[in-house]
PDB file of N, CA and C in Angstrom:
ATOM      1  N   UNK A   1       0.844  -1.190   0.000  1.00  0.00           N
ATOM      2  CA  UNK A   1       0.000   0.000   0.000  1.00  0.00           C
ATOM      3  C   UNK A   1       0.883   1.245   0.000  1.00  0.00           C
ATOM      4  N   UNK A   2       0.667   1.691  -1.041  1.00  0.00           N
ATOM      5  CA  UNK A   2       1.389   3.431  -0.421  1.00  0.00           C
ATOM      6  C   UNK A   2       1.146   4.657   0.354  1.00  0.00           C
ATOM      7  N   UNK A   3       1.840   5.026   0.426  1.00  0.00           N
ATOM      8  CA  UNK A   3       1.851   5.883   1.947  1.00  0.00           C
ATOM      9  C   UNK A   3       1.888   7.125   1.693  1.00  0.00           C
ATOM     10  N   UNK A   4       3.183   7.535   0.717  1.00  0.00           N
ATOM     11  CA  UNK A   4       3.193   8.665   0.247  1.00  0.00           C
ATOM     12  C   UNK A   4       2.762   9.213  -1.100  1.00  0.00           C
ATOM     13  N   UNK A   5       2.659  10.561  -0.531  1.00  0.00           N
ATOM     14  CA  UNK A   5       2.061  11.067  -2.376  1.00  0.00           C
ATOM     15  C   UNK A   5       3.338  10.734  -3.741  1.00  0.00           C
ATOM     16  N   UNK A   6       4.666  10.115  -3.545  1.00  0.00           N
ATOM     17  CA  UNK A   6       6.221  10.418  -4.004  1.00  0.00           C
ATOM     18  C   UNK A   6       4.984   8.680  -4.909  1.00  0.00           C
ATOM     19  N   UNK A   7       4.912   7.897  -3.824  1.00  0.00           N
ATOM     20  CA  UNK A   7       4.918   6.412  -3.936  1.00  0.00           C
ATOM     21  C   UNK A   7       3.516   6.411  -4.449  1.00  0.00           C
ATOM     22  N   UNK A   8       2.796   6.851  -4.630  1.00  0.00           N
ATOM     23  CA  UNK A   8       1.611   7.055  -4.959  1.00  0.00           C
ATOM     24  C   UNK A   8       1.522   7.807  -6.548  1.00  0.00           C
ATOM     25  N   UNK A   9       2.065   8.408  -6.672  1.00  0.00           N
ATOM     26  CA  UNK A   9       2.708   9.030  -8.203  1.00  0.00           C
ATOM     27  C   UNK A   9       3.641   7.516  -8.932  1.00  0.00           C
ATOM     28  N   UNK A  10       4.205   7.267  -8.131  1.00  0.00           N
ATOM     29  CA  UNK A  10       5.108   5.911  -8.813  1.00  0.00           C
ATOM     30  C   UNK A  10       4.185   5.080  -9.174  1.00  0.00           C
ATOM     31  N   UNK A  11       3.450   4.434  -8.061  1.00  0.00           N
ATOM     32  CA  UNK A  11       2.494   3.464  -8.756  1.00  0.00           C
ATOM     33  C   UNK A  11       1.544   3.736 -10.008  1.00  0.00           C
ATOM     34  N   UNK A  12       1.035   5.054  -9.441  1.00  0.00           N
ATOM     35  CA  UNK A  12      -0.106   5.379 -10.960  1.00  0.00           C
ATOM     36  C   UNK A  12       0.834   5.476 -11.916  1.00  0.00           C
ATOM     37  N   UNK A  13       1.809   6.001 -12.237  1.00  0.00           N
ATOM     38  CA  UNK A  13       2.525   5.620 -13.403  1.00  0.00           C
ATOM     39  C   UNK A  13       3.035   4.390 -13.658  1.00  0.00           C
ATOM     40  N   UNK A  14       3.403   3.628 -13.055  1.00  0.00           N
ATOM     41  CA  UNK A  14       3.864   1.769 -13.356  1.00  0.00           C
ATOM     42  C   UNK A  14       2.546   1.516 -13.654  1.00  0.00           C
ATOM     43  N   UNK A  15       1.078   1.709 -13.137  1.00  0.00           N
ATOM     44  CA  UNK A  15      -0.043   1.247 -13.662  1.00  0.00           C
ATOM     45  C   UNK A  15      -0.484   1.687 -14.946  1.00  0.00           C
ATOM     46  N   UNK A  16      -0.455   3.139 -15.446  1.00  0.00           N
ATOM     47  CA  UNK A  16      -0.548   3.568 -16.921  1.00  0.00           C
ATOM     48  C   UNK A  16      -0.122   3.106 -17.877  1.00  0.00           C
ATOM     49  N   UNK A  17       1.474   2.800 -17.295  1.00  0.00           N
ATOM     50  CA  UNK A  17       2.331   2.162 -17.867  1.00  0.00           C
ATOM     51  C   UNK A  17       2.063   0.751 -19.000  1.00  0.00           C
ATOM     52  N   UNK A  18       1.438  -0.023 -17.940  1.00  0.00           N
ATOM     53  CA  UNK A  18       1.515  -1.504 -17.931  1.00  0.00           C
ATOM     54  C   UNK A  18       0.169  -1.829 -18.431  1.00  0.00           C
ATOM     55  N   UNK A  19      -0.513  -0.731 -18.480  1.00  0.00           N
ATOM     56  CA  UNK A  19      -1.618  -0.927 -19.451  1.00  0.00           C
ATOM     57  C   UNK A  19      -1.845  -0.495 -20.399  1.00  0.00           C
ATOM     58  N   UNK A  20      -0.897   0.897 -20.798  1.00  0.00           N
ATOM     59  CA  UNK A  20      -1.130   1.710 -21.852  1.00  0.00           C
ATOM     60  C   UNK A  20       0.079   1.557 -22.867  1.00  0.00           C
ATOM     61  N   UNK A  21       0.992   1.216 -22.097  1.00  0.00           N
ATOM     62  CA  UNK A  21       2.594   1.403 -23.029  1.00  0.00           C
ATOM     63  C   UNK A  21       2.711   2.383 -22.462  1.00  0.00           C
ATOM     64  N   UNK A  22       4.719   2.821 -23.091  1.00  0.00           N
ATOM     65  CA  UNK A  22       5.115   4.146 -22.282  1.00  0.00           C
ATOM     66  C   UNK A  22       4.571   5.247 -23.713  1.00  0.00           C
ATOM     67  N   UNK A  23       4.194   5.025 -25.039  1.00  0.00           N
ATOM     68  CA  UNK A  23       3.768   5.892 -25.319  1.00  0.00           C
ATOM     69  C   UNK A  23       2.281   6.426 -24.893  1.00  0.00           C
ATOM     70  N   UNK A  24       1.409   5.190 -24.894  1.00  0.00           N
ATOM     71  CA  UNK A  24      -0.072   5.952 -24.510  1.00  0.00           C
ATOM     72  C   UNK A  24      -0.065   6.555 -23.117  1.00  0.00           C
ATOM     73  N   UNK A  25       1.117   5.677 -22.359  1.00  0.00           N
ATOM     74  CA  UNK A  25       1.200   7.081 -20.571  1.00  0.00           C
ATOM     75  C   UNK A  25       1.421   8.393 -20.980  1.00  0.00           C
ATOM     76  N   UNK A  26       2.478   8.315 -21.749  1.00  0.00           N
ATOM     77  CA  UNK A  26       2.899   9.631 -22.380  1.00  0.00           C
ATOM     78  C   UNK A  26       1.860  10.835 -22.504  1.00  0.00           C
ATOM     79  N   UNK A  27       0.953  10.182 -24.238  1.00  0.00           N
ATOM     80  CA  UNK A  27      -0.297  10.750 -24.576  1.00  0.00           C
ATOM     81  C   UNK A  27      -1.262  10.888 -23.374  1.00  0.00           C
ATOM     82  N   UNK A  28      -1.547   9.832 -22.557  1.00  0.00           N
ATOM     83  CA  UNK A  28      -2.503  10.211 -21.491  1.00  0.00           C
ATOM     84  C   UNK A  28      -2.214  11.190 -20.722  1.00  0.00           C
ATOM     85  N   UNK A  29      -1.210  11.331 -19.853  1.00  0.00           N
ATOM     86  CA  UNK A  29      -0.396  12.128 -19.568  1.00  0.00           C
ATOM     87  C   UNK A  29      -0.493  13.608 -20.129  1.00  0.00           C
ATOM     88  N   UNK A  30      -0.403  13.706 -21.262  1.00  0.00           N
ATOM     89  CA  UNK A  30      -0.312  14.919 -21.975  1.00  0.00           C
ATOM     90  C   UNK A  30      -1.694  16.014 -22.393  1.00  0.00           C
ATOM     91  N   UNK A  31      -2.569  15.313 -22.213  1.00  0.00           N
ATOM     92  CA  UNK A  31      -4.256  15.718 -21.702  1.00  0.00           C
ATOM     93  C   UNK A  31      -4.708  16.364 -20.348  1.00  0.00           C
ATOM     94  N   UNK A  32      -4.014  16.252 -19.911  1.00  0.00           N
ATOM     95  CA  UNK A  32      -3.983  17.144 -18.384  1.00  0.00           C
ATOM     96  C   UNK A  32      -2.828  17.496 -18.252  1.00  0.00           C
ATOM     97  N   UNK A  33      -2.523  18.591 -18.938  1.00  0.00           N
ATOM     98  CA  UNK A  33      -1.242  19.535 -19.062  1.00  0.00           C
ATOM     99  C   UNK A  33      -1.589  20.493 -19.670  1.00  0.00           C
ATOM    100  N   UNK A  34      -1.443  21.581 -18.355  1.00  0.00           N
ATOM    101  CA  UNK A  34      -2.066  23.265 -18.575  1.00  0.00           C
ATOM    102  C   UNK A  34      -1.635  23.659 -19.913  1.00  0.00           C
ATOM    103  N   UNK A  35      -2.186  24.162 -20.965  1.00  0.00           N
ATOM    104  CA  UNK A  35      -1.646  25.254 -21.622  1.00  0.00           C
ATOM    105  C   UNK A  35      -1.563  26.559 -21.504  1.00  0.00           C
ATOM    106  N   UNK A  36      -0.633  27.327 -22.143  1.00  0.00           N
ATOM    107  CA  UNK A  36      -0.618  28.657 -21.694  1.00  0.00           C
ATOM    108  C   UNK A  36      -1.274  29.555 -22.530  1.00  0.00           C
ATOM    109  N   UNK A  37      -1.847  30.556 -22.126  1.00  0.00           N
ATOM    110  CA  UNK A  37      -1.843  31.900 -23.680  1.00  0.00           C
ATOM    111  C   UNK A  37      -3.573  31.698 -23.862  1.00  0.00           C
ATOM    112  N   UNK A  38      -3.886  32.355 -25.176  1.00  0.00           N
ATOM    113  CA  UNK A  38      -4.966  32.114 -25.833  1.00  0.00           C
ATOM    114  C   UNK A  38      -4.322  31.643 -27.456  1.00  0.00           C
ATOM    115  N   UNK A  39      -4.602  30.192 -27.081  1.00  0.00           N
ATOM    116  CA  UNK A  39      -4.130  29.964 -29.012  1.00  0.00           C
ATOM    117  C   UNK A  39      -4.898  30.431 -29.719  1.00  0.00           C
ATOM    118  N   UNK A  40      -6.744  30.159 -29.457  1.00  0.00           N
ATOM    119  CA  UNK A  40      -7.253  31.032 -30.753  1.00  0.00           C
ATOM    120  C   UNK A  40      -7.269  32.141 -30.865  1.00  0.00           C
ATOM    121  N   UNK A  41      -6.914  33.169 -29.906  1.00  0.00           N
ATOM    122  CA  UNK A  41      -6.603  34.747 -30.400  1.00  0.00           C
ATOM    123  C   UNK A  41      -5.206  35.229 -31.190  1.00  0.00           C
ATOM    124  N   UNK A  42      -4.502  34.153 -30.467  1.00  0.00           N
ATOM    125  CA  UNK A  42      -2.575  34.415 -30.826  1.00  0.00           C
ATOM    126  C   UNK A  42      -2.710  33.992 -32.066  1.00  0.00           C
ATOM    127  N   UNK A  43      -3.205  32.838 -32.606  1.00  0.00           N
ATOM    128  CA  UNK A  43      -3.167  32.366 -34.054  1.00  0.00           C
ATOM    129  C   UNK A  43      -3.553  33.518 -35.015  1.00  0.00           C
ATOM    130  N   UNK A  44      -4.045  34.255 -35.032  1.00  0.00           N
ATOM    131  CA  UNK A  44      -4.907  35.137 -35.750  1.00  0.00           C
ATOM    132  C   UNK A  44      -3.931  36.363 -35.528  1.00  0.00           C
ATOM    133  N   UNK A  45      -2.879  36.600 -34.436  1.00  0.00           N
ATOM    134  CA  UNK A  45      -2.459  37.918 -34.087  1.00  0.00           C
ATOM    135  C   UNK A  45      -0.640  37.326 -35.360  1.00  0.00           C
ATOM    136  N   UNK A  46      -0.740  36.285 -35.839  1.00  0.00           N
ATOM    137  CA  UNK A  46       0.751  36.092 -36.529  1.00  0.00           C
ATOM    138  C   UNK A  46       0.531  36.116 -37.956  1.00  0.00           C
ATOM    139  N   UNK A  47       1.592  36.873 -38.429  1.00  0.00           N
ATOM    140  CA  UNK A  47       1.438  37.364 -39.868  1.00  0.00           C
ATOM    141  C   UNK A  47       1.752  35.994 -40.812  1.00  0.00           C
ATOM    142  N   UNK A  48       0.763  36.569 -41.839  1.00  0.00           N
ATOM    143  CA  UNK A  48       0.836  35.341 -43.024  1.00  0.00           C
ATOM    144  C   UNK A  48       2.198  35.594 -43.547  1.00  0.00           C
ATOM    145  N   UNK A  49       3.016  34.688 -43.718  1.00  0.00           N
ATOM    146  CA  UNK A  49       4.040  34.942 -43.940  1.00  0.00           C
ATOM    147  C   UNK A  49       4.601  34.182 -45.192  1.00  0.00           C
ATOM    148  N   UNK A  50       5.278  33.946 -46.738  1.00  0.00           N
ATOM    149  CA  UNK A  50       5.146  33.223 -47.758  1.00  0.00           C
ATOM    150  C   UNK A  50       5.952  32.278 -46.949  1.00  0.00           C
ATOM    151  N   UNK A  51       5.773  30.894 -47.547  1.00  0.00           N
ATOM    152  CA  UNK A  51       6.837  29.773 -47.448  1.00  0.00           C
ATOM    153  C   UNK A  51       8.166  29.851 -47.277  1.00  0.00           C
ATOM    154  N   UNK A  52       8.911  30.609 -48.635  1.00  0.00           N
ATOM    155  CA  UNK A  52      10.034  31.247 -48.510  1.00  0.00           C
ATOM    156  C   UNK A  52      10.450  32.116 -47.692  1.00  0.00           C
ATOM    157  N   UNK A  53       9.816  32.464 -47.164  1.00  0.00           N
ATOM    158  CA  UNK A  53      10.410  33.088 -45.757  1.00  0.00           C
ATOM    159  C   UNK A  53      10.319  32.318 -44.602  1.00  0.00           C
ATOM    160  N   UNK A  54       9.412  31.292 -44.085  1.00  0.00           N
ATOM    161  CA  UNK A  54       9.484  30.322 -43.543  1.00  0.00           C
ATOM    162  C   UNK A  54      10.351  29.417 -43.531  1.00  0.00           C
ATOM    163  N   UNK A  55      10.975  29.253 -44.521  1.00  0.00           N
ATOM    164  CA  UNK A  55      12.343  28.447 -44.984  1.00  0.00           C
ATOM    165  C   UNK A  55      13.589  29.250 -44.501  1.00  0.00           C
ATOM    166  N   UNK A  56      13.463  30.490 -44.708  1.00  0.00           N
ATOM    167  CA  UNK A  56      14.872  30.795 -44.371  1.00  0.00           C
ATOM    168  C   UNK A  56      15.130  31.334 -42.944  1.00  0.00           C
ATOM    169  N   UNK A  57      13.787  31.122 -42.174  1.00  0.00           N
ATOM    170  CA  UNK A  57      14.019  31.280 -40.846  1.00  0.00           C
ATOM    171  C   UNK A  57      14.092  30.108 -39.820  1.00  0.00           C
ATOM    172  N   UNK A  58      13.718  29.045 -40.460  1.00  0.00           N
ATOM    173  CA  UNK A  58      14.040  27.370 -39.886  1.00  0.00           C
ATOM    174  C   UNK A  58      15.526  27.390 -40.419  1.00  0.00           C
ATOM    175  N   UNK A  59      16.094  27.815 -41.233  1.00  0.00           N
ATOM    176  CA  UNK A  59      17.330  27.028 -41.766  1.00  0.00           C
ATOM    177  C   UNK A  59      18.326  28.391 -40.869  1.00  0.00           C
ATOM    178  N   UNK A  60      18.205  29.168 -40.843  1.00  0.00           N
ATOM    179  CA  UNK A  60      18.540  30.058 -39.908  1.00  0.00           C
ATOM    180  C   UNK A  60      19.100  29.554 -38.809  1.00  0.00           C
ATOM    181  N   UNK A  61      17.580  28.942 -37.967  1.00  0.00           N
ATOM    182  CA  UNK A  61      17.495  28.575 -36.451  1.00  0.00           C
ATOM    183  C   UNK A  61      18.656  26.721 -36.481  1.00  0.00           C
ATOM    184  N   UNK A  62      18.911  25.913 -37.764  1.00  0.00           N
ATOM    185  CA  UNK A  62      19.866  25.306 -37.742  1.00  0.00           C
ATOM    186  C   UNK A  62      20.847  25.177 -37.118  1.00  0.00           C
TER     187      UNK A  62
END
């Protein structure tokens, strides 16, 4: 039986685990994880920008 919240976090994850795989803990996991901001206002506040310029600011960040 666990006792602590440390050992109690361990188990629910060995249990996610062992039923989900470590990717679906992962994904499960990742569903109750705050986001920050407003994406649908921020999406709308970033300039359309052509491809080619999209390209040369990834190859940039290289």
């Amino acid at each position: 039986m666990s006792n602590t919240i440390v050992e109690i976090r361990q188990e629910g994850l060995r249990a996610l685990k062992d039923a989900l795989g470590f990717a679906g803990m992962v994904k499960f996991i990742q569903q109750y994880e705050n986001g920050e901001g407003d994406y649908t206002k921020e999406k709308y506040e970033q300039p359309d920008l052509p491809l080619s310029e999209i390209d040369i600011m990834l190859r940039s960040k290289a």
